[in-house]
Protein backbone atom coordinates (compact mmCIF):
# COMPACT_ATOMS: atom_id res chain seq x y z
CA UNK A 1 -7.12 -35.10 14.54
CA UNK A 2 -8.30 -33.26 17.74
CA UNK A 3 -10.23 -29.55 16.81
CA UNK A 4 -8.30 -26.56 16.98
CA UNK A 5 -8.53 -24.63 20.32
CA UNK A 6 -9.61 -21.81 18.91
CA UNK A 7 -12.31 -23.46 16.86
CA UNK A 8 -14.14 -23.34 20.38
CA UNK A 9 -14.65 -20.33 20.29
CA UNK A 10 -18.00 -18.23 19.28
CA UNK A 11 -17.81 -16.68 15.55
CA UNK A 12 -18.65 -13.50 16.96
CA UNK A 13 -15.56 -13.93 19.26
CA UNK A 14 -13.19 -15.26 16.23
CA UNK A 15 -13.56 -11.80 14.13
CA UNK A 16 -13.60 -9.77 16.67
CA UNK A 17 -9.95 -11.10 17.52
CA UNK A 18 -9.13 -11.26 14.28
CA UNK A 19 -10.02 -7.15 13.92
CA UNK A 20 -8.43 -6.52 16.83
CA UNK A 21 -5.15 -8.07 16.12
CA UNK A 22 -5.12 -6.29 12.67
CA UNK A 23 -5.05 -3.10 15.03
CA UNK A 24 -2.48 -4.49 16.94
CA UNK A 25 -0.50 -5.01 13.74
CA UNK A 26 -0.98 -1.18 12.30
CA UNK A 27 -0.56 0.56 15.57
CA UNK A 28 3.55 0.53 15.24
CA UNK A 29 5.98 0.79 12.27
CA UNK A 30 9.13 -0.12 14.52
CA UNK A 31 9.98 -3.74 13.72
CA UNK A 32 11.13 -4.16 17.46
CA UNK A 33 7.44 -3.99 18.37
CA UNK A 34 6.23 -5.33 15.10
CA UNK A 35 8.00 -8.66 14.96
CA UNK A 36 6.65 -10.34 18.23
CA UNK A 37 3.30 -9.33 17.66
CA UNK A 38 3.77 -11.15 14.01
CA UNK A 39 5.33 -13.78 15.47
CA UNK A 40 2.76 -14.43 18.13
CA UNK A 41 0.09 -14.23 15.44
CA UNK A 42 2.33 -17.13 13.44
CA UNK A 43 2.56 -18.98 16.49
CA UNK A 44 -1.16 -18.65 17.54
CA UNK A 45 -2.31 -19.42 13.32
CA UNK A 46 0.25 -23.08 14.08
CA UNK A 47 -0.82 -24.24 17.29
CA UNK A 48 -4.15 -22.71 18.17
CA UNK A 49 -6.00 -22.31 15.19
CA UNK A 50 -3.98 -25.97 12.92
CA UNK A 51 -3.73 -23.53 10.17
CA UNK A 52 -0.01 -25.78 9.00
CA UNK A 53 -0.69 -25.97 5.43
CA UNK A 54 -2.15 -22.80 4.68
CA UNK A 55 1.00 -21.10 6.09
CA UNK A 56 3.42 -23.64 4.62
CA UNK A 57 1.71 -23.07 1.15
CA UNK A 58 1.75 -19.18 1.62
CA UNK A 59 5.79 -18.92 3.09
CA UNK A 60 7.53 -18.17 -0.57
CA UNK A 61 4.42 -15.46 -0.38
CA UNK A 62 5.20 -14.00 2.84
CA UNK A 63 8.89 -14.02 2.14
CA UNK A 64 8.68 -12.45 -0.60
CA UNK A 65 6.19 -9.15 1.03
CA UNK A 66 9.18 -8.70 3.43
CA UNK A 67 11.89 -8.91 1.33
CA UNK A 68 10.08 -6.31 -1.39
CA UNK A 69 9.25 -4.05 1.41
CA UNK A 70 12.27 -3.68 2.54
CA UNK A 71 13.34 -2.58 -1.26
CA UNK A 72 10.57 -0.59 -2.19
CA UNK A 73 10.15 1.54 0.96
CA UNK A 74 13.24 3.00 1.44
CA UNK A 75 13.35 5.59 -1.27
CA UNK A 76 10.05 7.07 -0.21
CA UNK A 77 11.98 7.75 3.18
CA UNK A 78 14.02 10.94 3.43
CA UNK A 79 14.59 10.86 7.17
CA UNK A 80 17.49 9.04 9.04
CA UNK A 81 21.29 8.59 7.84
CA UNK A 82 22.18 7.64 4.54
CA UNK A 83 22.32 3.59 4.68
CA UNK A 84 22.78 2.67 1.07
CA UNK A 85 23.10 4.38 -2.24
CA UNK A 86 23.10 2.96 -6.25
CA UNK A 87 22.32 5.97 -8.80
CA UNK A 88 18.64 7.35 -8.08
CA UNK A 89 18.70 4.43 -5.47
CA UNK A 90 18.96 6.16 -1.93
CA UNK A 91 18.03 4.28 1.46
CA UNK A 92 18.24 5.29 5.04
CA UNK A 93 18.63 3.79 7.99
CA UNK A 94 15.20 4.61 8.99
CA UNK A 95 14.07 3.73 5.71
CA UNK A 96 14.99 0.26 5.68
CA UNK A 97 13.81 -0.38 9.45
CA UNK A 98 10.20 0.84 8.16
CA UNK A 99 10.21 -1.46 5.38
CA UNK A 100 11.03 -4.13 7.71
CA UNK A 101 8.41 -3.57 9.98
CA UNK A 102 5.87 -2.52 6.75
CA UNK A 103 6.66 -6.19 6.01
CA UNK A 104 6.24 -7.55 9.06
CA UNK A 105 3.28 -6.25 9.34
CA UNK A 106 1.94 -7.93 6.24
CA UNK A 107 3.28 -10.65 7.50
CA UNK A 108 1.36 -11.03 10.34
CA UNK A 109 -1.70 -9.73 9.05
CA UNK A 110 -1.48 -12.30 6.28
CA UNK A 111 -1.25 -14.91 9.20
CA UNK A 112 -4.01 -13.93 10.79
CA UNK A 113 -6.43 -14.18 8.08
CA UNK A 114 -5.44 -17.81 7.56
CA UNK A 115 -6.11 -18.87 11.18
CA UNK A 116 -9.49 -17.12 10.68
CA UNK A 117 -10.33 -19.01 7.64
CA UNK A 118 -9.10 -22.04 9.01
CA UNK A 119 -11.31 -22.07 12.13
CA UNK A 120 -14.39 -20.34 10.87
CA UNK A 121 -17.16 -22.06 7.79
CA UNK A 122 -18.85 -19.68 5.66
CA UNK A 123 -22.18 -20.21 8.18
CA UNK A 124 -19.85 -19.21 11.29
CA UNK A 125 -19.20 -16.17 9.22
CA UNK A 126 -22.11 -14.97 8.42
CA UNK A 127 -23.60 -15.72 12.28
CA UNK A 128 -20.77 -13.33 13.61
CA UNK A 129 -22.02 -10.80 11.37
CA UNK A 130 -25.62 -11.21 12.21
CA UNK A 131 -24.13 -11.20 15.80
CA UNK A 132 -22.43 -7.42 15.40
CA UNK A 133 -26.23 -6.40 14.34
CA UNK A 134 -25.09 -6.07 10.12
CA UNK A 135 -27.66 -5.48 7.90
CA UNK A 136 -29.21 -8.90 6.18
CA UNK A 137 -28.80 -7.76 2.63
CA UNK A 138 -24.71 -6.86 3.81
CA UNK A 139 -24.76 -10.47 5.99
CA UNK A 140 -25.54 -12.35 2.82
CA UNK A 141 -23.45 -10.41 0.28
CA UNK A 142 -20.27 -10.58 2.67
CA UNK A 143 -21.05 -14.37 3.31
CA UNK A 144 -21.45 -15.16 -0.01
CA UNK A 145 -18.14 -13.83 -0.70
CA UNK A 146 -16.75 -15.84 1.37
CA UNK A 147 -17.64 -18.82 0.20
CA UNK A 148 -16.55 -18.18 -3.47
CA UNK A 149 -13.14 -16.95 -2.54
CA UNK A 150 -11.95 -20.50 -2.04
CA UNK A 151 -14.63 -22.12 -4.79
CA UNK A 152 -12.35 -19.84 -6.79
CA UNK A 153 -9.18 -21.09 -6.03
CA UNK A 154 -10.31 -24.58 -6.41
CA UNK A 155 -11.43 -23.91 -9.85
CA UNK A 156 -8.24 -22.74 -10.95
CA UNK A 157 -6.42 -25.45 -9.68
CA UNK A 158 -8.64 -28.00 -11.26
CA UNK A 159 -8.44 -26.15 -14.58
CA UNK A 160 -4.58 -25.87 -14.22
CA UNK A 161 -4.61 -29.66 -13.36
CA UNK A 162 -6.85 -30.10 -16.52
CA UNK A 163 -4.61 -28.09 -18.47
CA UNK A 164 -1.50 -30.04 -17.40
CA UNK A 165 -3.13 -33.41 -17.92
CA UNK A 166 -3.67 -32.48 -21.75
CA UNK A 167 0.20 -31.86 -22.08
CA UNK A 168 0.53 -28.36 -21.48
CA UNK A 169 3.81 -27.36 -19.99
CA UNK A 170 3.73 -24.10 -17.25
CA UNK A 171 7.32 -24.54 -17.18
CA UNK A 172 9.91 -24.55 -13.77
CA UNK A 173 10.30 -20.74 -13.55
CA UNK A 174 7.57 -18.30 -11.85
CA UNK A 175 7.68 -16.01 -15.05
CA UNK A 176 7.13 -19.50 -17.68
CA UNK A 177 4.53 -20.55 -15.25
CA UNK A 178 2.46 -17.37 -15.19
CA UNK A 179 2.76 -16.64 -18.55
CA UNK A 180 0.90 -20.01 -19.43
CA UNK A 181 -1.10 -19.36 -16.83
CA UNK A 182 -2.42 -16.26 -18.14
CA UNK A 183 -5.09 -17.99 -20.38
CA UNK A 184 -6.74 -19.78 -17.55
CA UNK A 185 -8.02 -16.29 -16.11
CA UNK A 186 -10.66 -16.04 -19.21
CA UNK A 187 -12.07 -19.85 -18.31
CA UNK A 188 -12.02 -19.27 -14.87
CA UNK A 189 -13.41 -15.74 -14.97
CA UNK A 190 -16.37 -16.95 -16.83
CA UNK A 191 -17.23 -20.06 -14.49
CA UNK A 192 -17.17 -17.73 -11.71
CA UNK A 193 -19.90 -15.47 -13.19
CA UNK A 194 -22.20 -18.63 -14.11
CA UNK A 195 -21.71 -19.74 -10.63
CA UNK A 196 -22.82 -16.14 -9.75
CA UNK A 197 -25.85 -16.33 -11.90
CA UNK A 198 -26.52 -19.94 -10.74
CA UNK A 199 -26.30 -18.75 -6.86
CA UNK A 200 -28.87 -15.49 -7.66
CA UNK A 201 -31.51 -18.09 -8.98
CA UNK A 202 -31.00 -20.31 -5.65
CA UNK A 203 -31.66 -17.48 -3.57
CA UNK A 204 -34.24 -16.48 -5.74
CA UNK A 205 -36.44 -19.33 -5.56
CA UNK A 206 -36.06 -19.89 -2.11
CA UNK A 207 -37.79 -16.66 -1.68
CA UNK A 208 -34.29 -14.85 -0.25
CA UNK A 209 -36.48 -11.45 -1.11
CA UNK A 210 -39.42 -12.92 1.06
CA UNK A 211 -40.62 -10.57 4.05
CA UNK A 212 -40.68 -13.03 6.11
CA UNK A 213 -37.21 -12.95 8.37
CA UNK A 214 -35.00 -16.55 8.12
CA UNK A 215 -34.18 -18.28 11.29
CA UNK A 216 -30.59 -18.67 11.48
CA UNK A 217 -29.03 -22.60 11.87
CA UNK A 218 -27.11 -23.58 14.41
CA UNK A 219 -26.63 -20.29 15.97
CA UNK A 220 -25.75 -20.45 19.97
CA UNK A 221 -24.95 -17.55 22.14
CA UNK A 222 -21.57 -16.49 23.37
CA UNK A 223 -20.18 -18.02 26.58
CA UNK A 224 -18.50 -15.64 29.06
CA UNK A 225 -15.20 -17.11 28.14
CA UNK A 226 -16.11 -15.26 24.82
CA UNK A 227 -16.53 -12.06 26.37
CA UNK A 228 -13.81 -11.87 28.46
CA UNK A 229 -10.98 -13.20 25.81
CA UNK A 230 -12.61 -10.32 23.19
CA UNK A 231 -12.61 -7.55 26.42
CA UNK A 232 -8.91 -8.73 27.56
CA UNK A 233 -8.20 -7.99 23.34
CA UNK A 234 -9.83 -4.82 23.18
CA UNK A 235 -7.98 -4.17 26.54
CA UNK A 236 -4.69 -5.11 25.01
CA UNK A 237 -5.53 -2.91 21.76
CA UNK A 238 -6.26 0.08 23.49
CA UNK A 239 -3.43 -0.21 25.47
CA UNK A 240 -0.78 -0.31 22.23
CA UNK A 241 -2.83 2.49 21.59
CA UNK A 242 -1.59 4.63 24.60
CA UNK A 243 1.79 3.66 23.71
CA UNK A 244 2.00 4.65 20.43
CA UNK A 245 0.40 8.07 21.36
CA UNK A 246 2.77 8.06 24.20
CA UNK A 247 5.70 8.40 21.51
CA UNK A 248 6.75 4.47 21.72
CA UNK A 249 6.65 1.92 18.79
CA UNK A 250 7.96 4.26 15.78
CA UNK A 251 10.71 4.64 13.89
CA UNK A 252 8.65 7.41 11.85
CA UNK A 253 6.07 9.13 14.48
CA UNK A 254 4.47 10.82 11.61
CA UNK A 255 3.56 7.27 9.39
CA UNK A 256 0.89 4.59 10.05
């Protein structure tokens, strides 16, 4: 299997797209705007960044953001012509659209963290924070975190496997299947703080506290290729931007 496109990329460069699109995504609430910037993100998470699995895993997820933000915004929205009414239920026109777009927005952002975690190790993360100048104590702590989100999730689907090899049945509906699930957080919970305590004494003895500074592995600098994607980003951000102060790109001028 060839390496993602994207994957070429410095780290630096990777999150400083990846910030930049998340302003792209919150600087409009009209879904006319929002849904081709979420579905270039989708796009760019399939083909650029080989991110197939994650996002096939995580599409009941997404649905369901955009279908519940379409419900749950809506009566928070006086403005706009009365769409739809059920007792205390009342939703507007412009209600609905900013739900939509709310979603969207999710969406897209959701997307975009997957292609970023998809292209980018743990090391790569912690070199593009060393490379925007954070602090060493805030490198390590953000890097660390990093790395146990998805030690995490592994451990709960090994103990859920464990669980189910033993005869335990979680059941074919989501509410059977997290109500059995429910026990596992205890188990889990606790192997996550011994890893935590395990991971302190690593550092520890390999003198993380020392005064001498590490030298970081495998670092490179950033091509110009870097540069100038990141600029024509930050180019493209500050331009939506413009727009949206213009008056453009919102159903609701007043809301994020």
């Amino acid at each position: 299997m060839t390496e993602a496109p994207v994957k070429k990329l410095h780290p630096a460069t990777r999150l400083a797209l990846l910030m930049l699109t998340l302003v792209l995504l919150t600087t409009f609430n009209n879904p006319a705007y929002v849904a081709p910037l979420a579905a270039g993100v989708t796009l760019a998470a399939l083909f650029l960044c080989r991110a197939e699995t994650s996002l096939r895993r995580t599409a009941p997820l997404a649905a369901a953001f955009v279908v519940s933000s379409i419900l749950l915004w809506p009566p928070f929205i006086k403005a706009g012509e009365p769409w739809a009414q059920l007792w205390v239920y009342r939703a507007t026109d412009l209600g609905v659209l900013y739900g939509l777009a709310v979603g969207l927005r999710i969406v897209g952002m959701l997307c975009a963290g997957l292609a970023f975690l998809a292209v980018t190790t743990p090391e790569e993360f912690g070199q593009a924070l060393r490379s925007f100048r954070v602090p060493p104590s805030a490198t390590v702590t953000l890097a660390l975190a990093f790395r146990l989100l998805p030690v995490m999730f592994e451990t709960s689907a090994r103990a859920l496997e464990a669980q189910r090899a033993r005869g335990l049945e979680f059941g074919s509906n989501f509410l059977s299947q997290a109500r059995r699930s429910l026990p596992l957080v205890v188990p889990v919970f606790l192997y996550s703080l011994r890893s935590a305590d395990q991971l302190a004494t690593s550092l520890e003895l390999r003198g993380y506290r020392a005064t001498r500074r590490p030298t970081p592995y495998g670092s490179r600098p950033a091509s110009a290729w870097d540069w100038g994607l990141a600029a024509a980003f930050a180019a493209v951000a500050a331009a939506a931007l413009v727009i949206r102060l213009c008056g453009h790109g919102a159903v609701l001028p007043g809301r994020l």
